[in-house]
C-alpha atoms as a PDB file:
ATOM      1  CA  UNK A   1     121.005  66.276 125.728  1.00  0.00           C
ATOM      2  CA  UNK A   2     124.464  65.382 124.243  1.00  0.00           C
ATOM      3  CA  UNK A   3     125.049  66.125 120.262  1.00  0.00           C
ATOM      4  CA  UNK A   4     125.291  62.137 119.905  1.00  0.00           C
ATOM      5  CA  UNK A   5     122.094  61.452 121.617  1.00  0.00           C
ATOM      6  CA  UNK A   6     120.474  64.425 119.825  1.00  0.00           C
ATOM      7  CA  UNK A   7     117.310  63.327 117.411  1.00  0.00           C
ATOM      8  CA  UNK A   8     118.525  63.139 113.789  1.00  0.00           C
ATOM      9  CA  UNK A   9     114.608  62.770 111.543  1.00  0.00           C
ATOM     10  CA  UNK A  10     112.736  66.151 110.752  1.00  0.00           C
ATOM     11  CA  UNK A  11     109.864  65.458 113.169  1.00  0.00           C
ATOM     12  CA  UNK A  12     112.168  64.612 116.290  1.00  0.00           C
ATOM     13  CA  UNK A  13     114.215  67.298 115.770  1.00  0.00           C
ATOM     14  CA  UNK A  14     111.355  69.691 115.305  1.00  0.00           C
ATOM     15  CA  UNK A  15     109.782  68.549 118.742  1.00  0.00           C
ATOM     16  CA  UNK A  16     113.408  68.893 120.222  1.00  0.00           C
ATOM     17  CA  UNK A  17     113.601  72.110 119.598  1.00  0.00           C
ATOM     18  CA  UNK A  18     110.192  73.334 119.598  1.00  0.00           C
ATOM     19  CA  UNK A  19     110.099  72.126 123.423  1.00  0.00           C
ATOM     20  CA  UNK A  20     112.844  74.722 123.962  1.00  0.00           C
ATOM     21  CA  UNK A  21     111.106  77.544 122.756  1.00  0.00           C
ATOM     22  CA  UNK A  22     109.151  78.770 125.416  1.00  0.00           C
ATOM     23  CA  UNK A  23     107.398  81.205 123.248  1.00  0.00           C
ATOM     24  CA  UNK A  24     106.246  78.470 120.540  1.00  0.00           C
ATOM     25  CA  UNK A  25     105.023  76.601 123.476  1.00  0.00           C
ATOM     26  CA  UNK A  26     103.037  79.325 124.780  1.00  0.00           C
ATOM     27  CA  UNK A  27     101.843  79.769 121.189  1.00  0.00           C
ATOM     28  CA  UNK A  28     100.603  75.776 120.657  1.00  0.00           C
ATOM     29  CA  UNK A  29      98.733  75.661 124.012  1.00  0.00           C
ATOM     30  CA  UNK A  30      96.783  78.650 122.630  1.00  0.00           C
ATOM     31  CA  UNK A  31      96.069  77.206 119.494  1.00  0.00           C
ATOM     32  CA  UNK A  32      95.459  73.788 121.266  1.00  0.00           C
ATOM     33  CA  UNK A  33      92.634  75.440 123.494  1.00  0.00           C
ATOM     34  CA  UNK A  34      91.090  77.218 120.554  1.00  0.00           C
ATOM     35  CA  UNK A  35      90.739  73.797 118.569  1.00  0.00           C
ATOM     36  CA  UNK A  36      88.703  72.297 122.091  1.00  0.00           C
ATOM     37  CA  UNK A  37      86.690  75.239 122.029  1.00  0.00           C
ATOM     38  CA  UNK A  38      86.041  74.556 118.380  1.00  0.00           C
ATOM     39  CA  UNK A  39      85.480  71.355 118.556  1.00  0.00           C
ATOM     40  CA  UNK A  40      83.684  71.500 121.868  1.00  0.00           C
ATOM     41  CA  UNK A  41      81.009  74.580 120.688  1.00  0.00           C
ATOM     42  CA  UNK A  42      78.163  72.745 121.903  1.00  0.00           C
ATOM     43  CA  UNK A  43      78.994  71.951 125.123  1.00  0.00           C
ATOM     44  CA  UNK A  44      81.065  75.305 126.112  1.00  0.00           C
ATOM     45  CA  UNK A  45      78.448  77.694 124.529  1.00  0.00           C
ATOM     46  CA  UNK A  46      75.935  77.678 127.437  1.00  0.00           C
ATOM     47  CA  UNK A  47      73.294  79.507 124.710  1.00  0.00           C
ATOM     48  CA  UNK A  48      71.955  78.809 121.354  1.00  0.00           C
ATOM     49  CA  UNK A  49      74.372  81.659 119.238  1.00  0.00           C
ATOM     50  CA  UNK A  50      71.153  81.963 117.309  1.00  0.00           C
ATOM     51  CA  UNK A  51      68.741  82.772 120.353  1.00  0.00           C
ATOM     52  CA  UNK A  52      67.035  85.851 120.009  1.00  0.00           C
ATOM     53  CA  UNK A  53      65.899  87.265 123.846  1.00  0.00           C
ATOM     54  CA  UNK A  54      64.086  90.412 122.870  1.00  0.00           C
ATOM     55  CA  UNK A  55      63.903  91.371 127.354  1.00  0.00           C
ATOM     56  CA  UNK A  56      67.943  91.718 127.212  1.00  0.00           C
ATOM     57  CA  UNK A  57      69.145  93.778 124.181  1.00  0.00           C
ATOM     58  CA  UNK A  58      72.194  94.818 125.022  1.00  0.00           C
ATOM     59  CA  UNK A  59      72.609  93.454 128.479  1.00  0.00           C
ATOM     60  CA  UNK A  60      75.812  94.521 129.669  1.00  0.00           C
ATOM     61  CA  UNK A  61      78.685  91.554 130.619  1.00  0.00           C
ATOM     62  CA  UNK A  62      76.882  89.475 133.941  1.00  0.00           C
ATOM     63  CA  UNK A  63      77.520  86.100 135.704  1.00  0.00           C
ATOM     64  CA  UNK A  64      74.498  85.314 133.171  1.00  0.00           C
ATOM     65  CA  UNK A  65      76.265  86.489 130.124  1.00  0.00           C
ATOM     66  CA  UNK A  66      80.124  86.630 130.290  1.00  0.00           C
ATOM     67  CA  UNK A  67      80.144  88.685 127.617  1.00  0.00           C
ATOM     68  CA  UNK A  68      77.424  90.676 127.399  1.00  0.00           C
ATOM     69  CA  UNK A  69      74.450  90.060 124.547  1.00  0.00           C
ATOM     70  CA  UNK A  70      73.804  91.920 121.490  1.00  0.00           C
ATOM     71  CA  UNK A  71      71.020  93.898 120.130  1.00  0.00           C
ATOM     72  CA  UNK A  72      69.191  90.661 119.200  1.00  0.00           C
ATOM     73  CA  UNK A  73      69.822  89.990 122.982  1.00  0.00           C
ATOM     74  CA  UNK A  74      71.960  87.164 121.920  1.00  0.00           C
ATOM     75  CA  UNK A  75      74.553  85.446 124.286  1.00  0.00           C
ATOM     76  CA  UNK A  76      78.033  87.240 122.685  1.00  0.00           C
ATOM     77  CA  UNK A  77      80.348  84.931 124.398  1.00  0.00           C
ATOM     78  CA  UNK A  78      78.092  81.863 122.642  1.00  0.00           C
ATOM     79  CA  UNK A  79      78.593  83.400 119.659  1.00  0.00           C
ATOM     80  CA  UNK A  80      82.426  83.724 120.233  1.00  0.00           C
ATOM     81  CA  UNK A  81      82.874  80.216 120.710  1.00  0.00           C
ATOM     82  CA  UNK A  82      81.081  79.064 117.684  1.00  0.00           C
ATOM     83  CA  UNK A  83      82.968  82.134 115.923  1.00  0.00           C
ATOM     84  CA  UNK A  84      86.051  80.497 116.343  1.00  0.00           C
ATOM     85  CA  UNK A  85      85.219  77.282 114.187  1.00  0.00           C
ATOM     86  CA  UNK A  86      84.269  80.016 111.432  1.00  0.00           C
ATOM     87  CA  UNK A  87      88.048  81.741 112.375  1.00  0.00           C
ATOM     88  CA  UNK A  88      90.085  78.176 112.254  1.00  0.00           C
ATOM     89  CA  UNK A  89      88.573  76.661 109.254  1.00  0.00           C
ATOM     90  CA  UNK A  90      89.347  80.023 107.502  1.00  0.00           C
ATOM     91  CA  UNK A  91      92.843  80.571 108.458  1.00  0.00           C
ATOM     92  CA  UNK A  92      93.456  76.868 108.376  1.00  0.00           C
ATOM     93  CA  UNK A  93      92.039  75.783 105.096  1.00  0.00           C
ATOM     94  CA  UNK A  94      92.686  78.885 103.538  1.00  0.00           C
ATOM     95  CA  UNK A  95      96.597  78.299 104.201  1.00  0.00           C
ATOM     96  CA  UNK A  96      96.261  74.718 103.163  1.00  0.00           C
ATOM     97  CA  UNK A  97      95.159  75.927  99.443  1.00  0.00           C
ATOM     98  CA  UNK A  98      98.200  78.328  99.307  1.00  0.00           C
ATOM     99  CA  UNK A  99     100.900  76.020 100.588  1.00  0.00           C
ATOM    100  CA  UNK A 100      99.851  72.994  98.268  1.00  0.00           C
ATOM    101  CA  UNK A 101      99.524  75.890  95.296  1.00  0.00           C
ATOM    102  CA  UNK A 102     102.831  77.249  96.128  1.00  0.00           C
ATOM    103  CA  UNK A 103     104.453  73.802  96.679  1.00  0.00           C
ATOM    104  CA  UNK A 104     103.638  72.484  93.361  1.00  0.00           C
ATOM    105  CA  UNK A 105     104.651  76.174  90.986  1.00  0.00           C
ATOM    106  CA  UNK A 106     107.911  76.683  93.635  1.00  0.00           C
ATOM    107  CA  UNK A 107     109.090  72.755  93.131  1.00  0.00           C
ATOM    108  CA  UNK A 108     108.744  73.135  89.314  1.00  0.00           C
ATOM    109  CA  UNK A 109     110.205  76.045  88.927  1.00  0.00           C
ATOM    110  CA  UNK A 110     113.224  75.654  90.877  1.00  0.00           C
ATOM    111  CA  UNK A 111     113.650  71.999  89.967  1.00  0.00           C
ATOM    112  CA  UNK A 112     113.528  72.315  86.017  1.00  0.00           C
ATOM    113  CA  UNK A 113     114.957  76.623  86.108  1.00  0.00           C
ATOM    114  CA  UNK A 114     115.451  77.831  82.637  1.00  0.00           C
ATOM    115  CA  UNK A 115     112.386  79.409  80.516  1.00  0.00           C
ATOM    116  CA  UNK A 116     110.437  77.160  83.033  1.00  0.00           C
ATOM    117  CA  UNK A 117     111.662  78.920  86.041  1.00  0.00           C
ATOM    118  CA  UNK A 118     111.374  82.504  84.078  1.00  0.00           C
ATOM    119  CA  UNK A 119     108.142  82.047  83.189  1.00  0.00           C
ATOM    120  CA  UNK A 120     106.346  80.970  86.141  1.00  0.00           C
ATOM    121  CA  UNK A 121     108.330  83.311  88.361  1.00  0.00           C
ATOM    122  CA  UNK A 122     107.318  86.405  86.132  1.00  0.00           C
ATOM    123  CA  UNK A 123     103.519  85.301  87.103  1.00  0.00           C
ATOM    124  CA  UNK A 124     104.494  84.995  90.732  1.00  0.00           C
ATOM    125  CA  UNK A 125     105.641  88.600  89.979  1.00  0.00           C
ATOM    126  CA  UNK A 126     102.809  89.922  88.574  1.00  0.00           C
ATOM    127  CA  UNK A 127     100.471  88.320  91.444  1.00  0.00           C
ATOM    128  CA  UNK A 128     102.334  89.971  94.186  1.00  0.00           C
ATOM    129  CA  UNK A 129     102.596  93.626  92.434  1.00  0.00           C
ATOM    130  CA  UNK A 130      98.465  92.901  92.448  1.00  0.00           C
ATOM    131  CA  UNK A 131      97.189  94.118  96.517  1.00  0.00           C
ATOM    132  CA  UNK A 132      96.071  91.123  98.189  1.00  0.00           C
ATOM    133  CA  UNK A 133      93.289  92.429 100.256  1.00  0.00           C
ATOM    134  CA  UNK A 134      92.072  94.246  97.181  1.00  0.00           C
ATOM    135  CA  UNK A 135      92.442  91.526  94.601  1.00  0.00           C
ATOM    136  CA  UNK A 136      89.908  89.165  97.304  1.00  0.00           C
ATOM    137  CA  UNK A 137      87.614  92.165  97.628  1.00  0.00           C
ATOM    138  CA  UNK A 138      87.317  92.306  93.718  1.00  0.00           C
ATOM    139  CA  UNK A 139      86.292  88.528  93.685  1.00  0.00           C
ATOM    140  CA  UNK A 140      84.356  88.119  96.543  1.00  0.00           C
ATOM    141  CA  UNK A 141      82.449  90.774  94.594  1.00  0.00           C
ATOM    142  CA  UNK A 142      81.401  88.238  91.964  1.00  0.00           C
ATOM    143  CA  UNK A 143      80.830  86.078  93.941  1.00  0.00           C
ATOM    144  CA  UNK A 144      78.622  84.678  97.304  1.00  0.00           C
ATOM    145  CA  UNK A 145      79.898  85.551 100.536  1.00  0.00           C
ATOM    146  CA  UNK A 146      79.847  82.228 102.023  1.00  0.00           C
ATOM    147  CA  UNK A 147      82.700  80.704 104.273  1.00  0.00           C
ATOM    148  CA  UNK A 148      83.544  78.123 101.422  1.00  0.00           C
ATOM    149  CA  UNK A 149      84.452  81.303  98.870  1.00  0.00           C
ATOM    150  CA  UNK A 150      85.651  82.609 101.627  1.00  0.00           C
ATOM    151  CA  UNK A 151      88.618  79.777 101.905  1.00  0.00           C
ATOM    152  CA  UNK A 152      89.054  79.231  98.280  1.00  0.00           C
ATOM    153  CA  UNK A 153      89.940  83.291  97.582  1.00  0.00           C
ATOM    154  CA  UNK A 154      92.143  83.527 100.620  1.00  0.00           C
ATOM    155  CA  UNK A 155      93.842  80.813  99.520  1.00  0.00           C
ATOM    156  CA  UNK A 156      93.973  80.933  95.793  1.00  0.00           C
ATOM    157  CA  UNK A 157      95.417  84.847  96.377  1.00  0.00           C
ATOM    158  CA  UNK A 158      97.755  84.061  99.243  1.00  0.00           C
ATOM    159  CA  UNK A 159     100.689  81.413  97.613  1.00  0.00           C
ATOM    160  CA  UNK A 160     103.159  83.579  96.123  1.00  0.00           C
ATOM    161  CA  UNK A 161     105.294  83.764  99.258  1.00  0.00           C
ATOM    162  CA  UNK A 162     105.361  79.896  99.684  1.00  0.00           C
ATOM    163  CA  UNK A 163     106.183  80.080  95.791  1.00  0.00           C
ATOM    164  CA  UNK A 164     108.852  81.424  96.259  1.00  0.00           C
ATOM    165  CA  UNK A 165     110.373  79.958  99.571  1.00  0.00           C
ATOM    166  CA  UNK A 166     110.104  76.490  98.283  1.00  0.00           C
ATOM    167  CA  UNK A 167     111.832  77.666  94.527  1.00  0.00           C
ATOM    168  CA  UNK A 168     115.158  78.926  96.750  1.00  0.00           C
ATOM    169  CA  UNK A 169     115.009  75.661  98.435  1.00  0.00           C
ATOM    170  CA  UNK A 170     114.699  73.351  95.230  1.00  0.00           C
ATOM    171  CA  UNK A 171     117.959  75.950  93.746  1.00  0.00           C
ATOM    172  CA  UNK A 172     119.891  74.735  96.284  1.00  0.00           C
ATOM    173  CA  UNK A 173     118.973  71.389  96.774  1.00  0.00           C
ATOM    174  CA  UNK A 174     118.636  70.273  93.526  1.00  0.00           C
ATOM    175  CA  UNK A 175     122.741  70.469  93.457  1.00  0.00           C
ATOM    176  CA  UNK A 176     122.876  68.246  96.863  1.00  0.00           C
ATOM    177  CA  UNK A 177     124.997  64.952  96.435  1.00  0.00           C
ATOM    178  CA  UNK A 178     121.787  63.000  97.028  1.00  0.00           C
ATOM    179  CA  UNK A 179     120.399  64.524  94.263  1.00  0.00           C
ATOM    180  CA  UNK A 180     122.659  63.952  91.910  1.00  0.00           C
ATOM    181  CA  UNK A 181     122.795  60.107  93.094  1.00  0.00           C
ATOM    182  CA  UNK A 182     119.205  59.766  93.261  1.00  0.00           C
ATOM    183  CA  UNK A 183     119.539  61.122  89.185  1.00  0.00           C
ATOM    184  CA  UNK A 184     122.327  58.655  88.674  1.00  0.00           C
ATOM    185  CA  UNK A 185     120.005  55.831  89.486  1.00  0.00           C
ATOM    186  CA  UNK A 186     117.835  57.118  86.774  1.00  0.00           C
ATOM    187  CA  UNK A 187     114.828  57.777  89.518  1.00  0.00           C
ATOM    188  CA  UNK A 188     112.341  59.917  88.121  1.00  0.00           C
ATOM    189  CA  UNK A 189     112.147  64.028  88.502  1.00  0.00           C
ATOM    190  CA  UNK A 190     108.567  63.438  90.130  1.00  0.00           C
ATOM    191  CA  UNK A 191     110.168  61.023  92.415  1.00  0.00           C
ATOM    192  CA  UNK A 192     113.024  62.723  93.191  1.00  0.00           C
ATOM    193  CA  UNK A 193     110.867  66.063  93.963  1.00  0.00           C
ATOM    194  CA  UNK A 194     108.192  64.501  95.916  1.00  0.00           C
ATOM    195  CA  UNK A 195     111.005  62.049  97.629  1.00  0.00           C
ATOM    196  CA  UNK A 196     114.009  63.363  98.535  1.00  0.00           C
ATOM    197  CA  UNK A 197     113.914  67.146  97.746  1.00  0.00           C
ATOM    198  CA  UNK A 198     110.949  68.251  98.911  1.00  0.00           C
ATOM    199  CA  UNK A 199     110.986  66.729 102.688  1.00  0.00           C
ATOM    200  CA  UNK A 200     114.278  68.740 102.815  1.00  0.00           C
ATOM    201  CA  UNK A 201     112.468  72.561 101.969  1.00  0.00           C
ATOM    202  CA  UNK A 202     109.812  71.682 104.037  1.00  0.00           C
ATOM    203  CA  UNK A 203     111.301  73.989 107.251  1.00  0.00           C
ATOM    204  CA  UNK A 204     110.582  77.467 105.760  1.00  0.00           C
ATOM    205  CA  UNK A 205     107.290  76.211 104.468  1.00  0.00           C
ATOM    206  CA  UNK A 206     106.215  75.422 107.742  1.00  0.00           C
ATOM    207  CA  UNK A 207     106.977  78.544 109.240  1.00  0.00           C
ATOM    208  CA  UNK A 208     105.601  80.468 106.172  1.00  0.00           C
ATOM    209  CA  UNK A 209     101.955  78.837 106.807  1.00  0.00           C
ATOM    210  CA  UNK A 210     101.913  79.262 110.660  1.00  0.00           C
ATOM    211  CA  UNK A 211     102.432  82.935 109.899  1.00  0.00           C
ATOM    212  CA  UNK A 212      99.311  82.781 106.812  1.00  0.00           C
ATOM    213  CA  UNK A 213      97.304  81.340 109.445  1.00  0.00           C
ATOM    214  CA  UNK A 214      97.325  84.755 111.704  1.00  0.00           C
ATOM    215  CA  UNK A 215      96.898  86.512 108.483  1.00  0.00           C
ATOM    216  CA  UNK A 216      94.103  84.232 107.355  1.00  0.00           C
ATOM    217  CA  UNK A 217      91.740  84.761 110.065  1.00  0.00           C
ATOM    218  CA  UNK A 218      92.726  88.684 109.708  1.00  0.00           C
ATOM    219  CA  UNK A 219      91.723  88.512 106.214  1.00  0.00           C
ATOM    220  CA  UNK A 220      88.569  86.994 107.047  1.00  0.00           C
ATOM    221  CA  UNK A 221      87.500  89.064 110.043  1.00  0.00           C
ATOM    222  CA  UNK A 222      87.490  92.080 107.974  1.00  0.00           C
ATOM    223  CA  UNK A 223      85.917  90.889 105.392  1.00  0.00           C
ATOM    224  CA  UNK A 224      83.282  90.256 107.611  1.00  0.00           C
ATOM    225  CA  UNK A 225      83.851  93.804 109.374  1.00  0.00           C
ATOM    226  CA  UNK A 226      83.042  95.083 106.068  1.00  0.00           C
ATOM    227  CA  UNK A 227      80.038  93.323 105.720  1.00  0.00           C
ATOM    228  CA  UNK A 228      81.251  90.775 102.724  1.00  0.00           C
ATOM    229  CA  UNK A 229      82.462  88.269 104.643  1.00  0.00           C
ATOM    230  CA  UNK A 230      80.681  85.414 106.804  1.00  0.00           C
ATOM    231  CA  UNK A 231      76.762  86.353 106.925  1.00  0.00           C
ATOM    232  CA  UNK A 232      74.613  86.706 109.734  1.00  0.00           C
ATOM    233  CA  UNK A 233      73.072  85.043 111.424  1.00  0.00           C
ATOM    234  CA  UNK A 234      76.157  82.890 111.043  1.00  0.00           C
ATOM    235  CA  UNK A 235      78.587  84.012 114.075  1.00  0.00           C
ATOM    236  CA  UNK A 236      82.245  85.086 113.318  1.00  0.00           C
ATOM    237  CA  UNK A 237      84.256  87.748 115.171  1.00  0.00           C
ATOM    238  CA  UNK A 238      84.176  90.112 112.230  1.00  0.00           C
ATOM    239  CA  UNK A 239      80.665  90.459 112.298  1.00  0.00           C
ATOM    240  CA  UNK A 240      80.146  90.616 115.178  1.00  0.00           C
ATOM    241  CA  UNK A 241      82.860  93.485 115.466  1.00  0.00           C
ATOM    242  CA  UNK A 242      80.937  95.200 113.116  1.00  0.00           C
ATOM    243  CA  UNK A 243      77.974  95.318 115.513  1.00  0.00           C
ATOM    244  CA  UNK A 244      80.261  96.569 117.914  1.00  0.00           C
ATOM    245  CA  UNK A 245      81.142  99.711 115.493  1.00  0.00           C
ATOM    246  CA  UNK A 246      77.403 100.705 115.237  1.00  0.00           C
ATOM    247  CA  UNK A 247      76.807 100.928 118.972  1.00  0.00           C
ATOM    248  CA  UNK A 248      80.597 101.365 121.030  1.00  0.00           C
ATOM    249  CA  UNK A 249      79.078 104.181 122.519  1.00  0.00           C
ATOM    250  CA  UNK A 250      76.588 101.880 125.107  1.00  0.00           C
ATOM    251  CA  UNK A 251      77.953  98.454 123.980  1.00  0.00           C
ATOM    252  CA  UNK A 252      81.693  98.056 124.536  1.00  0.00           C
ATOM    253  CA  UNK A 253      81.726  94.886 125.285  1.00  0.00           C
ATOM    254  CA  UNK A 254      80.887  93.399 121.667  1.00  0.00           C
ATOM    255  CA  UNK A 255      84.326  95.148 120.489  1.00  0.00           C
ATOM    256  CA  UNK A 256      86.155  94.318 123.144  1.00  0.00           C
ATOM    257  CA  UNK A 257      85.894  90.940 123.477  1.00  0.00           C
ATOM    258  CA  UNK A 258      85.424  89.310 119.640  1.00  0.00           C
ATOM    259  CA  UNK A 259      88.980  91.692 118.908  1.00  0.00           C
ATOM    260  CA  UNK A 260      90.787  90.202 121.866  1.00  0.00           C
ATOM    261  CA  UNK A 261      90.268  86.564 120.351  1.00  0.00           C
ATOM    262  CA  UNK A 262      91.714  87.918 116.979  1.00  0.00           C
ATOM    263  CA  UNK A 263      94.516  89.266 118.977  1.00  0.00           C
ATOM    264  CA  UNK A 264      95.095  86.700 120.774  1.00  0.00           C
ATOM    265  CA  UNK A 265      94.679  83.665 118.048  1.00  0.00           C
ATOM    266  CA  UNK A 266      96.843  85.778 115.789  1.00  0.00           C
ATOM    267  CA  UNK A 267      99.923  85.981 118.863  1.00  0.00           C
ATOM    268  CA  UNK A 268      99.351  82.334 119.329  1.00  0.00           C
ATOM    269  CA  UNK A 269      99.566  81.147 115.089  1.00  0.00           C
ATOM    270  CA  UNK A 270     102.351  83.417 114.810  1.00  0.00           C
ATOM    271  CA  UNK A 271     104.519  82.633 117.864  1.00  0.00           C
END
């Protein structure tokens, strides 16, 4: 493709180069495929995840079970699939608090600067000398362990990084030429934020919350691992890695399998 013929908006020349990127295409199709097996739970899970077969506790992986069952004798690999709405919702909702929270305190604060700017960044300094994981476990403390709390704490803890990419944009846009004729036209600061500055930070941002999703469903698989996260008999992969723990010695198969999703939805989010 010649440099004249070359796309010229954000979205065409995001698809223009994301097509080149091997990797990033590897990445989508396996984020793609998770979303269908999401979305398509019922008709890929060929059990109920919440059938209890007391005759095959711990049955070992079989044409009958892919994956094995658990000590419940419940079908692990049914339980995967309908694990990985619990794992997409998390990492996906959970970044979509944090970017629209860091979006709004990194456009303010690099658009206005002065005490503004000082202020809010010396809270986005105290929140990230605070340790994430630890700062969630303290709340989710207080609070039920239900997927919903789940989301919110991810994301209410996890914005400080977008904070700050989108406040370097803004200190270097905000002296662009369009700028400064958008100002001379007396449009508003909202406007011109929402309008013609932000659009133009949005690059970084987007790579920022691919990465938060990976670290998302992380967050939220050992949460459950540890037993505070999404309750049984509600599948997710964390708890049902947790299972796994108590009885790897005869029943390899549910570690095995429910951390090979996390691996591989985390390589495909963060590709």
């Amino acid at each position: 493709m010649s440099k004249s013929t070359r796309p010229r908006t954000f979205w065409g020349i995001f698809t223009y180069k994301f097509r080149r990127n091997s990797l990033a295409v590897s990445g989508g199709v396996i984020v793609a495929l998770l979303f269908v097996v999401a979305i398509f739970a019922p008709w890929i899970a060929p059990y109920d995840p919440a059938s209890i077969d007391t005759s095959n506790l711990f049955a070992s992986p079989s044409l009958r079970h892919l994956c094995g069952t658990d000590d419940l004798g419940r079908d692990v690999f049914s339980r995967m699939v309908y694990g990985s709405r619990i794992s997409l919702s998390v990492g996906f909702v959970a970044v979509g608090i944090a970017t629209i929270i860091g979006l709004i305190i990194g456009a303010v604060s690099g658009y206005f600067g002065g005490w503004v700017d000082t202020t809010l960044q010396r809270f986005v300094e105290l929140m990230m000398t605070i340790p994430t994981f630890f700062l969630i476990l303290a709340v989710i403390t207080f609070m039920e362990p239900s997927i919903y709390n789940i989301m919110i704490v991810i994301g209410v803890t996890g914005w400080m990084g977008v904070a700050r990419l989108v406040r370097a944009e803004f200190l270097s846009l905000k002296e662009r030429e369009f700028v400064m004729a958008a100002k001379a036209m007396g449009v508003s600061d909202i406007m011109i934020i929402v309008r013609h500055i932000l659009p133009n930070a949005m690059s970084p941002v987007l790579v920022s919350a691919t990465l938060g999703v990976a670290g998302a469903i992380l967050t939220e698989s050992s949460l459950s691992f540890l037993g505070i996260g999404v309750q049984p008999p509600t599948p997710s992969w964390g708890n049902i890695l947790t299972l796994g723990k108590d009885n790897i010695e005869f029943a390899w198969w549910l570690s095995i399998y429910p951390g090979l999703a996390i691996l591989i939805t985390s390589w495909g989010t963060t590709c």
